[in-house]
N, C-alpha and C. Protein backbone atom coordinates (compact mmCIF):
# COMPACT_ATOMS: atom_id res chain seq x y z
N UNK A 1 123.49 93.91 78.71
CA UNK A 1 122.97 94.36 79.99
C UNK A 1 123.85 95.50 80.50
N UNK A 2 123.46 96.46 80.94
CA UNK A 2 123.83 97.95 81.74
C UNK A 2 123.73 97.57 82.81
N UNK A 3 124.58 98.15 83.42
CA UNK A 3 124.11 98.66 85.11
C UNK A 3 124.37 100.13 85.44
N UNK A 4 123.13 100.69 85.96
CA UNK A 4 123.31 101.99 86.35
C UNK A 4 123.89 102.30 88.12
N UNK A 5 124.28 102.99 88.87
CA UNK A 5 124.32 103.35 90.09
C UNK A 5 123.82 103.73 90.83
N UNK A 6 122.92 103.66 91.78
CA UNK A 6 121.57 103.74 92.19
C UNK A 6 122.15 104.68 93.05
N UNK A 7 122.78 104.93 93.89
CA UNK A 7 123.27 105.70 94.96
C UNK A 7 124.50 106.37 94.56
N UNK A 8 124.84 107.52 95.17
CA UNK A 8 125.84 108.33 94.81
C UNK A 8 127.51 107.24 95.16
N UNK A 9 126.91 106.61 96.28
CA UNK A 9 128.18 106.31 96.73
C UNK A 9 129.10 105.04 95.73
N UNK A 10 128.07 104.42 95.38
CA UNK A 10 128.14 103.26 94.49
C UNK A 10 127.63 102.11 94.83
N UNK A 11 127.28 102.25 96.15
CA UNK A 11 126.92 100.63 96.71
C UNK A 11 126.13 99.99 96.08
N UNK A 12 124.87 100.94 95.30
CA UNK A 12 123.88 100.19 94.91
C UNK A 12 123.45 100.36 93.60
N UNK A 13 123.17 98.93 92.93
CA UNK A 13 123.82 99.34 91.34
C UNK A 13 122.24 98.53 90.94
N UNK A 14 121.56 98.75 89.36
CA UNK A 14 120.20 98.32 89.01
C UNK A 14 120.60 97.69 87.35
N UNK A 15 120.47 96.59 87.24
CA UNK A 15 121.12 96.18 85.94
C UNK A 15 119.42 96.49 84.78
N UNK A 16 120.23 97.24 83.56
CA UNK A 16 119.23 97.75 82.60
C UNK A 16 119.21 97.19 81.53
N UNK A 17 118.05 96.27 81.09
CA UNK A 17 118.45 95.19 79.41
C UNK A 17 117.60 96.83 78.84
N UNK A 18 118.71 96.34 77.31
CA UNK A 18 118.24 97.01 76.11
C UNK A 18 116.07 97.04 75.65
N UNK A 19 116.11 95.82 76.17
CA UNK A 19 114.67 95.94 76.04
C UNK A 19 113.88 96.56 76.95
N UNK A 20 114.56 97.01 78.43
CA UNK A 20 114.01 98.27 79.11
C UNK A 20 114.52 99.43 77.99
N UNK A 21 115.34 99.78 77.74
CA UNK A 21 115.69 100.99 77.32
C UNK A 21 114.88 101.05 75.82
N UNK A 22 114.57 99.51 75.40
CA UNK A 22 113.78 99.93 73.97
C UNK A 22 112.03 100.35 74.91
N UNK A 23 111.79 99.98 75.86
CA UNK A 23 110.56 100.53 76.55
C UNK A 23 110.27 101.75 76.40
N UNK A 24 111.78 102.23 77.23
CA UNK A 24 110.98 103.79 77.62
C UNK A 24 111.01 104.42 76.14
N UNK A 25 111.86 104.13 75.33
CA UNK A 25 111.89 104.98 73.98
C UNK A 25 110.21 104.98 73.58
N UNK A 26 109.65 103.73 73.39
CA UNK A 26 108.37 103.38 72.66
C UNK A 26 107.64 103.90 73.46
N UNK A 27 107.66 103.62 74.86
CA UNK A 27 106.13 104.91 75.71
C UNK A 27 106.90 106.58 75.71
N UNK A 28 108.17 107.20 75.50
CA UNK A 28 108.52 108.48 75.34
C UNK A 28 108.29 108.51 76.63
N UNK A 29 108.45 107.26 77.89
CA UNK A 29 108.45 108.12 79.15
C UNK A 29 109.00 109.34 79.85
N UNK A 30 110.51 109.58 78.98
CA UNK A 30 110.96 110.78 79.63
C UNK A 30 111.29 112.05 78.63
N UNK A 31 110.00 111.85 77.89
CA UNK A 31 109.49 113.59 77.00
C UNK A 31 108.58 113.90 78.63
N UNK A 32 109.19 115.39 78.30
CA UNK A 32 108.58 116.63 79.84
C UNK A 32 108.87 115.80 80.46
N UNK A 33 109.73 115.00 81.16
CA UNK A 33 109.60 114.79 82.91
C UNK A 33 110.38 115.59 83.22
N UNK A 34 111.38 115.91 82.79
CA UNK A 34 112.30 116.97 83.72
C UNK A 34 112.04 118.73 83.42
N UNK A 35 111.92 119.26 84.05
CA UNK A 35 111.84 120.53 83.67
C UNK A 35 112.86 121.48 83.40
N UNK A 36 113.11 122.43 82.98
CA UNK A 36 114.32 122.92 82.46
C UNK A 36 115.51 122.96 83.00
N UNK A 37 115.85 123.18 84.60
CA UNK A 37 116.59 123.08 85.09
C UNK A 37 117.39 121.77 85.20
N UNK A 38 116.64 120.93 84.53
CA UNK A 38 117.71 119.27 84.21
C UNK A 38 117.70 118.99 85.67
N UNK A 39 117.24 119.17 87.06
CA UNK A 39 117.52 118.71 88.12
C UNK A 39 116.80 117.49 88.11
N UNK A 40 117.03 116.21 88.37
CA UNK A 40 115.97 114.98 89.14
C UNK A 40 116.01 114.89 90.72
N UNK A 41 114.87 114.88 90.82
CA UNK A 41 115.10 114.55 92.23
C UNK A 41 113.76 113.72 92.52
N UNK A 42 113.14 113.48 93.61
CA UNK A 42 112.05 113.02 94.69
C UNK A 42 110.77 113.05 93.42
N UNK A 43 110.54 114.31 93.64
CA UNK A 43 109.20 114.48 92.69
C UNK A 43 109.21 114.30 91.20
N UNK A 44 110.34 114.08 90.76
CA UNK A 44 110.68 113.61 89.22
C UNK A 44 110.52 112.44 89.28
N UNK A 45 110.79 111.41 90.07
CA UNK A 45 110.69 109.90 90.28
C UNK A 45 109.50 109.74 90.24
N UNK A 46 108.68 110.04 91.29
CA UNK A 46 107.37 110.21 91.36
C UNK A 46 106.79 110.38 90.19
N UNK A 47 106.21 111.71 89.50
CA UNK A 47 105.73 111.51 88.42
C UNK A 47 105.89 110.94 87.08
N UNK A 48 106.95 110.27 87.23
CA UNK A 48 107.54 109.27 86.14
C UNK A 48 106.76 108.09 86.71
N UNK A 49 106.71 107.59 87.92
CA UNK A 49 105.79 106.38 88.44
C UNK A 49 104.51 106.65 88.17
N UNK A 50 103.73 107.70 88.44
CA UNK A 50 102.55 107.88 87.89
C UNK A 50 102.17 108.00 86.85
N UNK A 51 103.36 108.26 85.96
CA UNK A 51 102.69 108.26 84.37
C UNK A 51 102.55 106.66 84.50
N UNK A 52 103.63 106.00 84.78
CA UNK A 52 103.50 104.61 84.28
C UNK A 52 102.13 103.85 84.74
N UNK A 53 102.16 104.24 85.99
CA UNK A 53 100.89 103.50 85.97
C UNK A 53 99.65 103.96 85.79
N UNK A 54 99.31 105.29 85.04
CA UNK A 54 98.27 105.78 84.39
C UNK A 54 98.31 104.99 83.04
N UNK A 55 99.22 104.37 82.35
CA UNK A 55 99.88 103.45 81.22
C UNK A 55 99.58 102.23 81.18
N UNK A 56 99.36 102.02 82.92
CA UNK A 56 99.52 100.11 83.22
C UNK A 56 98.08 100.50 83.78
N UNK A 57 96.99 101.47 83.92
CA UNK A 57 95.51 101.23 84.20
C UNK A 57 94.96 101.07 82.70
N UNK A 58 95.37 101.45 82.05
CA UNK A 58 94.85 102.01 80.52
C UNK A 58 94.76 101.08 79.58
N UNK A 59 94.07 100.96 78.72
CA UNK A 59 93.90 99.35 77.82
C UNK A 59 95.42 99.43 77.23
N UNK A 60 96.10 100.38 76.97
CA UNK A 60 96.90 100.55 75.83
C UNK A 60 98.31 99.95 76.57
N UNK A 61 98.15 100.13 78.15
CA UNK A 61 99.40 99.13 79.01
C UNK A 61 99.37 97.82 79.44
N UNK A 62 98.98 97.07 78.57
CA UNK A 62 98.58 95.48 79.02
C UNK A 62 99.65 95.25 78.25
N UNK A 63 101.19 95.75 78.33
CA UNK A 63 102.44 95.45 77.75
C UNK A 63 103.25 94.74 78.86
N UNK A 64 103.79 93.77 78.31
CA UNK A 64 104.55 92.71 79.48
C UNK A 64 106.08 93.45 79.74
N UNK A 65 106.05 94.01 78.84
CA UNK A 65 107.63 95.02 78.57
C UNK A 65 107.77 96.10 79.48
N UNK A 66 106.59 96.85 79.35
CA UNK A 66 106.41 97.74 80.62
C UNK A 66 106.34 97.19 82.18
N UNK A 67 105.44 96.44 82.08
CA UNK A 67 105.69 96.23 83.44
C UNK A 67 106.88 95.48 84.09
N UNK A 68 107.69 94.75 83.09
CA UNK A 68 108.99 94.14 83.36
C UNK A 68 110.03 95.43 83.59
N UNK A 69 109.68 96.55 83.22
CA UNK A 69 110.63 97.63 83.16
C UNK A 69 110.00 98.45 84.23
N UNK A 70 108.55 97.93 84.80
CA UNK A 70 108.44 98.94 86.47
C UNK A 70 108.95 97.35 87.41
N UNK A 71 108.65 96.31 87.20
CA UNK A 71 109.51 95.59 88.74
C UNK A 71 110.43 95.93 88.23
N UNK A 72 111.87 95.80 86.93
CA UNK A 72 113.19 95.11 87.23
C UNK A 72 113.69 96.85 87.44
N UNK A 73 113.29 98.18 87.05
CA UNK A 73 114.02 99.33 87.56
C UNK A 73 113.29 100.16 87.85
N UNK A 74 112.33 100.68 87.49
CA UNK A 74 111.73 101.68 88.29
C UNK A 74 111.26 101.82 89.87
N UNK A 75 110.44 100.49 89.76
CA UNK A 75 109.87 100.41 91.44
C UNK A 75 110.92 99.47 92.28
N UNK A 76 112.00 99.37 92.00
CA UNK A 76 113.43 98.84 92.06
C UNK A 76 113.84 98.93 93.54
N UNK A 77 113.70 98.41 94.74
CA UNK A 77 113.98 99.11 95.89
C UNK A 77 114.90 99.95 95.71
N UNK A 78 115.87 99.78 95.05
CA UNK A 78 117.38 100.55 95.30
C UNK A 78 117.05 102.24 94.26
N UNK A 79 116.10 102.04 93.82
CA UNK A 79 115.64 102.98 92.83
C UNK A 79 115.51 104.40 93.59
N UNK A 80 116.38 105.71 93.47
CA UNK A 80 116.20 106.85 93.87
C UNK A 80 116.09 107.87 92.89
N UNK A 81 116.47 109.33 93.42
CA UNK A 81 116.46 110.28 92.16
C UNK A 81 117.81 110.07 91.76
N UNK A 82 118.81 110.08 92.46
CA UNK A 82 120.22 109.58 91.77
C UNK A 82 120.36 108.50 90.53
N UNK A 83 119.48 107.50 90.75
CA UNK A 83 119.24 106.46 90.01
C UNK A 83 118.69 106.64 88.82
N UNK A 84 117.51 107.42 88.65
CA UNK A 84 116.63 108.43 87.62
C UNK A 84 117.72 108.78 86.82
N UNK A 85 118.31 109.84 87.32
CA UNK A 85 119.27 110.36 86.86
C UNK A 85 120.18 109.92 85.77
N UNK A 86 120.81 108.84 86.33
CA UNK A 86 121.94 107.77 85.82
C UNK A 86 121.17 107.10 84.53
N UNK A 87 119.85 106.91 85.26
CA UNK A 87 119.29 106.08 83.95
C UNK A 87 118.80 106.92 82.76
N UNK A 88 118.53 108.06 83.34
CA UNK A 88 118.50 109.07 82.07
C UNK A 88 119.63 109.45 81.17
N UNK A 89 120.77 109.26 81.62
CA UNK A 89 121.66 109.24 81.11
C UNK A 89 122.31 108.48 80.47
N UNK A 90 122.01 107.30 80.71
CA UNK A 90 121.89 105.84 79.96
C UNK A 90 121.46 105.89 78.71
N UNK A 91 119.81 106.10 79.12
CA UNK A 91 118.90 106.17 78.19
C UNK A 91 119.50 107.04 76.75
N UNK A 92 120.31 107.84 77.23
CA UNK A 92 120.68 109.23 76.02
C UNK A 92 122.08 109.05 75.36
N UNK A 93 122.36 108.25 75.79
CA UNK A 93 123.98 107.25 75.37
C UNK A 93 122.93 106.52 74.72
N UNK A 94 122.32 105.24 75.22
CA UNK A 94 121.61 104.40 74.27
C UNK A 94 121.29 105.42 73.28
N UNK A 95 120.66 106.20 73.44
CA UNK A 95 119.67 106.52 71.81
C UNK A 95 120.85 107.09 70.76
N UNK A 96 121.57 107.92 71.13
CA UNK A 96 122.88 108.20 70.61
C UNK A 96 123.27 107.59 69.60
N UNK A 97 123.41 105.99 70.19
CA UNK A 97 124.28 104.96 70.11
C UNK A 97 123.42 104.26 68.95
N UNK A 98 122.10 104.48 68.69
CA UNK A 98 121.07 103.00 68.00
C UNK A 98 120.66 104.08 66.96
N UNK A 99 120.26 105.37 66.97
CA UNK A 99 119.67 105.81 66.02
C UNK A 99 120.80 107.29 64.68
N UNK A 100 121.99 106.56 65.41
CA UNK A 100 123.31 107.25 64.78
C UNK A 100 123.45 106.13 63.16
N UNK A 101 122.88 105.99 62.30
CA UNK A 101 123.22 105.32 61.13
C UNK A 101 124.40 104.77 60.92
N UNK A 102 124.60 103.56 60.04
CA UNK A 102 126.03 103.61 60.01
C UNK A 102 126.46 104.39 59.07
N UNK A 103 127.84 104.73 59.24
CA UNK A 103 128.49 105.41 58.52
C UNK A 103 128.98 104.86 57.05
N UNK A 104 128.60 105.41 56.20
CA UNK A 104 128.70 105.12 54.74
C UNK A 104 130.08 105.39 54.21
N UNK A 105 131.13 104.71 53.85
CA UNK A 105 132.40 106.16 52.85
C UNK A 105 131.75 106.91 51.97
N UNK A 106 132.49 108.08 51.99
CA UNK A 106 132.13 109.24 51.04
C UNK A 106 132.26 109.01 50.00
N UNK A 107 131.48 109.02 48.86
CA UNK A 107 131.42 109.20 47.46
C UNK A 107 132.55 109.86 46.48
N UNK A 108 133.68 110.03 45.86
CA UNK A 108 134.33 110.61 45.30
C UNK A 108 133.34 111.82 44.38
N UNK A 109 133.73 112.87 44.48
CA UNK A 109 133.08 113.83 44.04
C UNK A 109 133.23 114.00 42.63
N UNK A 110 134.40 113.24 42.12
CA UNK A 110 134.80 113.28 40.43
C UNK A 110 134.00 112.41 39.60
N UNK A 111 132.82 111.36 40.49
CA UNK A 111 132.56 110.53 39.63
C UNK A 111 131.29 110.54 39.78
């Protein structure tokens, strides 16, 4: 279990299981949400909520995973753009972290 920081200050913190973070990988929720400038804010939250629930109207979102991953962080009271943020950043440590292979020793080149 993660916890991200919901607020700048720290007060308010959103705990993240691996099986949220295996979520957003499998819907690619955050391919294009941010636009080049890497800023999150207000309207980045937003249309990240609306994809989801264009996802959760759709036959293809009758996933218990998703919607466990819009109550326990997205629609999160404590959930802001700061929070977005953090969890995007999470998210990119996780993937880092799971799709880095393990490391093999090197082969001797003489043989």
């Amino acid at each position: 279990m993660n916890k991200i920081q919901a607020n700048i200050t720290g007060t308010r913190n959103i705990e993240v299981s691996d099986e949220h973070l295996q979520t957003i990988d499998r819907y690619q929720l955050f391919r294009d949400l941010i636009d080049s400038t890497g800023y999150v804010d207000d309207q980045v939250l937003e249309k990240l909520k609306l994809n989801i629930r264009s996802l959760l109207e759709s036959e293809a979102g009758k996933d218990k995973q998703l919607l466990d991953l819009c109550l326990d962080v997205i629609y999160h009271p404590n959930m802001k753009a700061f929070g977005l943020q953090q969890l995007v950043v999470l998210y990119i440590n996780w993937k880092e972290k799971t799709s880095c292979p393990a490391e093999e020793p090197a082969e001797d080149a003489n043989n």
